[in-house]
Protein backbone atom coordinates (compact mmCIF):
# COMPACT_ATOMS: atom_id res chain seq x y z
CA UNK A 1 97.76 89.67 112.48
CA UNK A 2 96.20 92.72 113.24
CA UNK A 3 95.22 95.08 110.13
CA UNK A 4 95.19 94.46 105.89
CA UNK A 5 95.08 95.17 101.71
CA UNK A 6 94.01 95.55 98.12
CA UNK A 7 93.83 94.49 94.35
CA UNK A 8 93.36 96.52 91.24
CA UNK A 9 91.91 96.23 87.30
CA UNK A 10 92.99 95.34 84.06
CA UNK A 11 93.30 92.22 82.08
CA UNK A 12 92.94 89.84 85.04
CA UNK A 13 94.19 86.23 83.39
CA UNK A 14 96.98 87.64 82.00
CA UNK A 15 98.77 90.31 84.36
CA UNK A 16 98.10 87.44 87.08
CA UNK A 17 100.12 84.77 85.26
CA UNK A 18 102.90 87.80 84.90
CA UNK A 19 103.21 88.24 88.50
CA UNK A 20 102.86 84.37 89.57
CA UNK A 21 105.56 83.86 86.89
CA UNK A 22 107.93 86.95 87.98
CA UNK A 23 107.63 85.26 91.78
CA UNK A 24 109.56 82.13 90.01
CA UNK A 25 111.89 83.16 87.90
CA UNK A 26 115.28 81.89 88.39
CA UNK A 27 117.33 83.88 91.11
CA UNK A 28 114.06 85.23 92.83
CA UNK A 29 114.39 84.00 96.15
CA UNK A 30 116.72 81.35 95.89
CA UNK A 31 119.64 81.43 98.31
CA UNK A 32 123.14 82.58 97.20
CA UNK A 33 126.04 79.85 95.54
CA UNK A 34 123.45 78.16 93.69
CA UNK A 35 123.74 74.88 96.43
CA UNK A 36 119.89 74.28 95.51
CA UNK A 37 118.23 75.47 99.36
CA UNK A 38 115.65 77.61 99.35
CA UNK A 39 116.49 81.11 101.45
CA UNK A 40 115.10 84.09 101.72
CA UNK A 41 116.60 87.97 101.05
CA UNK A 42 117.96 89.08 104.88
CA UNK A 43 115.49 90.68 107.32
CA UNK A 44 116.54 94.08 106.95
CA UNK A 45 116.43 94.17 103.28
CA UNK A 46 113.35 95.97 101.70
CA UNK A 47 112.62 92.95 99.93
CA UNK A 48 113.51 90.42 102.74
CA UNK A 49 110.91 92.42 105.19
CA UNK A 50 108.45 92.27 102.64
CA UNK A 51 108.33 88.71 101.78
CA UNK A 52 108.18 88.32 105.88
CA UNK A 53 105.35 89.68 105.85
CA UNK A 54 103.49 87.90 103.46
CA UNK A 55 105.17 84.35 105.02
CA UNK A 56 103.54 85.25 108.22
CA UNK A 57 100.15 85.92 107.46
CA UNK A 58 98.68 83.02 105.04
CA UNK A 59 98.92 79.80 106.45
CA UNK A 60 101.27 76.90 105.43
CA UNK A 61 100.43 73.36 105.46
CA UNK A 62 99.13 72.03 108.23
CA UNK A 63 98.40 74.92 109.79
CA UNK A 64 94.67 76.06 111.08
CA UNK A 65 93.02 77.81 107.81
CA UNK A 66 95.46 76.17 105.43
CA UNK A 67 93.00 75.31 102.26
CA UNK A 68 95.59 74.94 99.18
CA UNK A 69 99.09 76.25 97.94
CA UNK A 70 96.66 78.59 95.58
CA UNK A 71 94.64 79.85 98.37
CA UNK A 72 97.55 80.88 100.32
CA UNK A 73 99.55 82.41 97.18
CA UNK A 74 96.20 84.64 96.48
CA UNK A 75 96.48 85.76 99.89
CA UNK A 76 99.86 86.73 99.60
CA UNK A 77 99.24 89.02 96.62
CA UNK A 78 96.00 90.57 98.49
CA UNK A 79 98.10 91.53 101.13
CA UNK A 80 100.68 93.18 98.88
CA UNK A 81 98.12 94.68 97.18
CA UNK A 82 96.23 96.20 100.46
CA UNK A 83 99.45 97.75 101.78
CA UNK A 84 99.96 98.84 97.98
CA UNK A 85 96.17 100.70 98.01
CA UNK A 86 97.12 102.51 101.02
CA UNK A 87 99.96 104.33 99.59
CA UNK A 88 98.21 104.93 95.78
CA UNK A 89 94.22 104.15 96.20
CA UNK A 90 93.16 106.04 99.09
CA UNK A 91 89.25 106.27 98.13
CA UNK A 92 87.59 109.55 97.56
CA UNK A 93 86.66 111.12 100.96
CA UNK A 94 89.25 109.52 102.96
CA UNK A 95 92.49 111.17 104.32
CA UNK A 96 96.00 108.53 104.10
CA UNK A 97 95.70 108.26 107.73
CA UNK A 98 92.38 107.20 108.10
CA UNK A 99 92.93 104.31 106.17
CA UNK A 100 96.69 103.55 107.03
CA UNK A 101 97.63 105.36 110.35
CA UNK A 102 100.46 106.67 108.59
CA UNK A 103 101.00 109.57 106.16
CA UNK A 104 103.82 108.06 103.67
CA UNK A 105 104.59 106.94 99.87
CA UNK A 106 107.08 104.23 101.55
CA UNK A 107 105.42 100.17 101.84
CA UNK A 108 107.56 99.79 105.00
CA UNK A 109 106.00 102.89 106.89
CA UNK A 110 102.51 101.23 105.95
CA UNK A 111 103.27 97.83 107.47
CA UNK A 112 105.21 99.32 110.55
CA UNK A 113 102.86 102.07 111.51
CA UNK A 114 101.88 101.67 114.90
CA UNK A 115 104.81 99.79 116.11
CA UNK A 116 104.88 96.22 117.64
CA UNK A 117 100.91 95.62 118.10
CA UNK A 118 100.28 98.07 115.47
CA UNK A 119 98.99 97.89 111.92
CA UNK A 120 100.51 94.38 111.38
CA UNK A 121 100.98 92.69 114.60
CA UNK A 122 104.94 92.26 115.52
CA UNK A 123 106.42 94.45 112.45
CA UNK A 124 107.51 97.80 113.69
CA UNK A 125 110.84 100.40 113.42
CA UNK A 126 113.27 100.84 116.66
CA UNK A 127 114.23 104.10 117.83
CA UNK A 128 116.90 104.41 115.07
CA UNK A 129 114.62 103.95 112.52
CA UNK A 130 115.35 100.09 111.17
CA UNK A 131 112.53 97.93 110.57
CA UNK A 132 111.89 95.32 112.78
CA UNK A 133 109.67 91.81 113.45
CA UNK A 134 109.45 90.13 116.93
CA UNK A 135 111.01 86.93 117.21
CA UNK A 136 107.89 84.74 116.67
CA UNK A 137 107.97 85.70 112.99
CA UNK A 138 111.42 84.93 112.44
CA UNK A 139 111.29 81.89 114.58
CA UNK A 140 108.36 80.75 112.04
CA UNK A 141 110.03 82.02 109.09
CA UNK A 142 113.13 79.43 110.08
CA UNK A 143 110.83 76.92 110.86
CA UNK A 144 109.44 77.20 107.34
CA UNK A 145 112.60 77.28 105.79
CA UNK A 146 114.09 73.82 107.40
CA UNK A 147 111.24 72.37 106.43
CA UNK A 148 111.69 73.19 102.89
CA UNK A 149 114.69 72.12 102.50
CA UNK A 150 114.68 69.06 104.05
CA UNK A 151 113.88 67.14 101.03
CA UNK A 152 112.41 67.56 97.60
CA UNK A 153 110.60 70.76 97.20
CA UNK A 154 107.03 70.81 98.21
CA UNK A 155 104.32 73.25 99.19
CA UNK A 156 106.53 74.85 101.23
CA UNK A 157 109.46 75.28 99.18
CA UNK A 158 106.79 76.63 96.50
CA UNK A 159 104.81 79.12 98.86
CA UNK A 160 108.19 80.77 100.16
CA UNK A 161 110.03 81.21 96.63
CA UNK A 162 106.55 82.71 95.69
CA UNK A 163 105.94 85.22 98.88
CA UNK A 164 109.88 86.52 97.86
CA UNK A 165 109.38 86.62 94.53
CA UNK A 166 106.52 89.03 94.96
CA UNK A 167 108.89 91.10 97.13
CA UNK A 168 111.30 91.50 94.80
CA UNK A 169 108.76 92.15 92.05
CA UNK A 170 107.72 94.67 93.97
CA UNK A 171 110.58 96.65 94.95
CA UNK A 172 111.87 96.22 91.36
CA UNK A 173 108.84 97.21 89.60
CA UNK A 174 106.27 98.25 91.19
CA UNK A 175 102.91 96.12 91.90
CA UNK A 176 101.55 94.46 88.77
CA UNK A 177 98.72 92.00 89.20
CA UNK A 178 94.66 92.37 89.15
CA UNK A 179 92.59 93.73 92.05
CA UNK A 180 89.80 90.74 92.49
CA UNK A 181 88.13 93.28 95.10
CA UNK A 182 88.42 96.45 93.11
CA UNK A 183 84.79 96.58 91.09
CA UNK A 184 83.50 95.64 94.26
CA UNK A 185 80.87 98.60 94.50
CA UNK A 186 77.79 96.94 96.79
CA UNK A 187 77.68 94.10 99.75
CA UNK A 188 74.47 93.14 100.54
CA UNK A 189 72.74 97.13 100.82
CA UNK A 190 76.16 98.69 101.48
CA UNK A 191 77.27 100.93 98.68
CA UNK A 192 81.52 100.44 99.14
CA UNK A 193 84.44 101.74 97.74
CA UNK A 194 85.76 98.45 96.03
CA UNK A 195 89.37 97.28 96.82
CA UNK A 196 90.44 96.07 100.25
CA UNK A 197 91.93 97.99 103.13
CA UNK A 198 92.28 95.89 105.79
CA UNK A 199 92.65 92.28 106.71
CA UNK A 200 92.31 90.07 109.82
CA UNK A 201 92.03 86.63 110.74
CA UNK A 202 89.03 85.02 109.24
CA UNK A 203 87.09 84.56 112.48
CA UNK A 204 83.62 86.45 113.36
CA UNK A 205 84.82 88.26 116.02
CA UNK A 206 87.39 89.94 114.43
CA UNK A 207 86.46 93.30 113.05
CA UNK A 208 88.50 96.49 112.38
CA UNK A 209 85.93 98.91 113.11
CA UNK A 210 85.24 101.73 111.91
CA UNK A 211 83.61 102.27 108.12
CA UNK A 212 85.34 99.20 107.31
CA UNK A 213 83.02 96.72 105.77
CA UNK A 214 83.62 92.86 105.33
CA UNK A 215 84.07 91.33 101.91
CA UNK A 216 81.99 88.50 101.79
CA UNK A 217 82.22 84.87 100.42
CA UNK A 218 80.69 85.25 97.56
CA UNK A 219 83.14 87.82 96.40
CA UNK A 220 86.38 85.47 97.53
CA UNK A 221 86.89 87.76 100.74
CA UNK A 222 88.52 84.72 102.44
CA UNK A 223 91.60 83.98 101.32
CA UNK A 224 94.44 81.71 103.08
CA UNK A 225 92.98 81.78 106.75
CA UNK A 226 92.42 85.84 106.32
CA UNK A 227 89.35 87.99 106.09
CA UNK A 228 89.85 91.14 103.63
CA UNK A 229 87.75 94.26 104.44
CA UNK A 230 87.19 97.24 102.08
CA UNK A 231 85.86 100.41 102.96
CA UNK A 232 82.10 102.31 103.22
CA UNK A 233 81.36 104.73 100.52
CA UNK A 234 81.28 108.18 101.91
CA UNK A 235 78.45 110.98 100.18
CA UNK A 236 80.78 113.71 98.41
């Protein structure tokens, strides 16, 4: 994990349930042939990469910082939505690249900017261009999906139908969802920008520097292991 994302308004209760509902409806993220496994759109799919990503970030059970299924779905969507706030929420002040390392309209550019121990640690593009992960992720990504379908569907049947659902939400429609973080204007004398731009793993010595400022507790800035950061207001 090295770098993370954002939310945004509206009717929170009900474009939530939307989204959480579009990540299960039949066909999202179920494999091919209808023989009842879970699976997961290939790698180098838009879609596929996507719901990679948001796999290997949260934890699953039984892994450190796992809380609850719910936990770890919010941090999915968080995630989605900070790579989403780089590309259409850059705050007033602030050039793309400050905030992203990238100049681009493209989600794949924003999570494979900086290449292998860039942005997001072990996503990057090869020399040709095709986007990438190192084989830890996929190696966890199988892992998760044998354990899945081993037996009845549980959490982690659940959590993996959800992260590709969002994926293919995404690339089909666009983001839809609320931004928890996005009226976010003060922590503790800080005057912020609202909405997150980065995330890390929630430990204290992980920062990402710069005008980046932590989202606290009391405004859910933990979510499913990971620490979301949003950004200093700048004077105009």
């Amino acid at each position: 994990m090295k770098t993370k994302l954002f939310f945004s308004p509206s009717p929170v209760c009900a474009l939530i349930a939307a989204l959480f509902c579009a990540a299960l409806l039949p066909g999202r993220g179920h494999a091919a042939g209808g023989n009842g496994k879970v699976a997961l759109k290939p790698a180098n799919t838009k879609a596929g990469y996507i719901a990679r990503l948001l796999i290997n970030e949260p934890p699953f059970p039984g892994e450190h910082g796992w809380v609850s299924e719910e936990d770890s779905k919010a941090a999915m969507l968080a995630i989605l939505w900070v790579c989403h706030g780089r590309i259409h929420h850059v705050p007033p002040g602030y050039t793309q690249r400050e905030v992203a390392a990238t100049k681009t309209k493209d989600i794949i550019d924003i999570i494979t900017a900086g290449g292998k121990r860039g942005q997001v640690d072990g996503f990057y593009r090869d020399k040709g261009g095709a986007f990438k992960a190192v084989p830890r992720v996929h190696q966890r990504v199988n892992s998760l999906l044998k354990i899945s379908n081993r037996g009845t569907r549980g959490s982690f049947a659940r959590l993996l139908l959800h992260a590709q659902g969002l994926a293919d939400a995404y690339v089909a429609e666009g983001i839809i969802g609320a931004d928890r973080f996005a009226r976010l204007k003060m922590v503790g004398d800080i005057r912020v920008t609202g909405r997150a731009y980065s995330w890390l793993a929630n430990e204290d010595y992980y920062f990402p520097g710069g005008k980046f400022v932590k989202i606290p507790n009391s405004a859910d800035g933990a979510l499913g292991g990971n620490r979301f950061f949003t950004l200093k207001e700048l004077k105009r």
